[in-house]
Protein backbone atom coordinates (compact mmCIF):
# COMPACT_ATOMS: atom_id res chain seq x y z
CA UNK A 1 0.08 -3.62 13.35
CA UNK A 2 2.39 -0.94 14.69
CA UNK A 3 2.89 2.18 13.51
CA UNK A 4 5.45 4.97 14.93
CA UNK A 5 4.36 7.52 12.08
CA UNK A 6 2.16 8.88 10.14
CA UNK A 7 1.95 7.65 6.77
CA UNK A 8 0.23 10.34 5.33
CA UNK A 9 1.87 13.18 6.84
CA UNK A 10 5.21 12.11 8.61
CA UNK A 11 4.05 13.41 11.71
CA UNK A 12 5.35 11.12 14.84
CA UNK A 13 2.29 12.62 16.96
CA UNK A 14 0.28 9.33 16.20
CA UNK A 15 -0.39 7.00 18.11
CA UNK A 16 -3.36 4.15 19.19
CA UNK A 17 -6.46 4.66 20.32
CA UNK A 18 -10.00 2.82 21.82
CA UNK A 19 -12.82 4.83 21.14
CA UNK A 20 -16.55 4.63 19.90
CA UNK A 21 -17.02 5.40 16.31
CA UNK A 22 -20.12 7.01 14.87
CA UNK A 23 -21.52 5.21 11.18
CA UNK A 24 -24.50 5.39 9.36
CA UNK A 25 -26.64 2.54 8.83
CA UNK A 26 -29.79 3.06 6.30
CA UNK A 27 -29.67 7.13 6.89
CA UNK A 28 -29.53 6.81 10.56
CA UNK A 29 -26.02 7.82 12.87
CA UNK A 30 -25.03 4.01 15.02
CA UNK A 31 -22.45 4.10 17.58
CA UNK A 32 -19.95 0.93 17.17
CA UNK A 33 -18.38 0.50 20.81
CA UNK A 34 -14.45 0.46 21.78
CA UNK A 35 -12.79 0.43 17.96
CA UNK A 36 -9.29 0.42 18.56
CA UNK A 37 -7.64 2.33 15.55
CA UNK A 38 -4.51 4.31 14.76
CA UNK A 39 -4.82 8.51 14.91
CA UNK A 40 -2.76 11.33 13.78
CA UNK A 41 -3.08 14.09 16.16
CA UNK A 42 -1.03 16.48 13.36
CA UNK A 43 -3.22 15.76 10.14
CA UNK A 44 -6.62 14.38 12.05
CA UNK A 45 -6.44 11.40 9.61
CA UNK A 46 -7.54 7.85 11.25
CA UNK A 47 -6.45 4.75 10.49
CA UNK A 48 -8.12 1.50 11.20
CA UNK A 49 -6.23 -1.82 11.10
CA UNK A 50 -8.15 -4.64 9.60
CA UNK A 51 -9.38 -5.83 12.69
CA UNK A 52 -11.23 -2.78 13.68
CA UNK A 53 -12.75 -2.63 9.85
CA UNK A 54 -14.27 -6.43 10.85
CA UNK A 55 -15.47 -5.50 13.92
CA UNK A 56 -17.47 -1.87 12.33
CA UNK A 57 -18.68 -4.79 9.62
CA UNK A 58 -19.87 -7.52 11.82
CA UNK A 59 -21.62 -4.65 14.49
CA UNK A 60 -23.58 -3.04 11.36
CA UNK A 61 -24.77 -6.33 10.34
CA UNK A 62 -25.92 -7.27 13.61
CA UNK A 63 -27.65 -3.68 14.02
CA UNK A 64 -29.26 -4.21 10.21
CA UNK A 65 -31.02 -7.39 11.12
């Protein structure tokens, strides 16, 4: 997946990124390591390819058990 704008906002500040993201799992705040995920530094919005949604998934699972 490559993007060279964003599609919510036009802006062409957005680009890739690796970071941790913060979810919460039964009430309590779990950091999923290194998601790699598209950002728009004009609007704020994020957006996370497919792969990155599969990774959050499989990390909460392992974190529920």
């Amino acid at each position: 997946m490559k993007l060279k704008i964003c599609p919510l906002c036009d802006s062409k500040k957005f680009h890739e990124e690796t970071k941790n993201v913060f979810r919460t799992l039964r009430g309590r705040r779990v950091l999923v390591p290194s998601v790699t995920y598209w950002h728009c530094e004009k609007c704020g919005e994020k957006f996370y390819p497919p792969q990155a949604l599969r990774k959050i998934e499989e990390y909460l699972k392992r974190k529920a058990a």
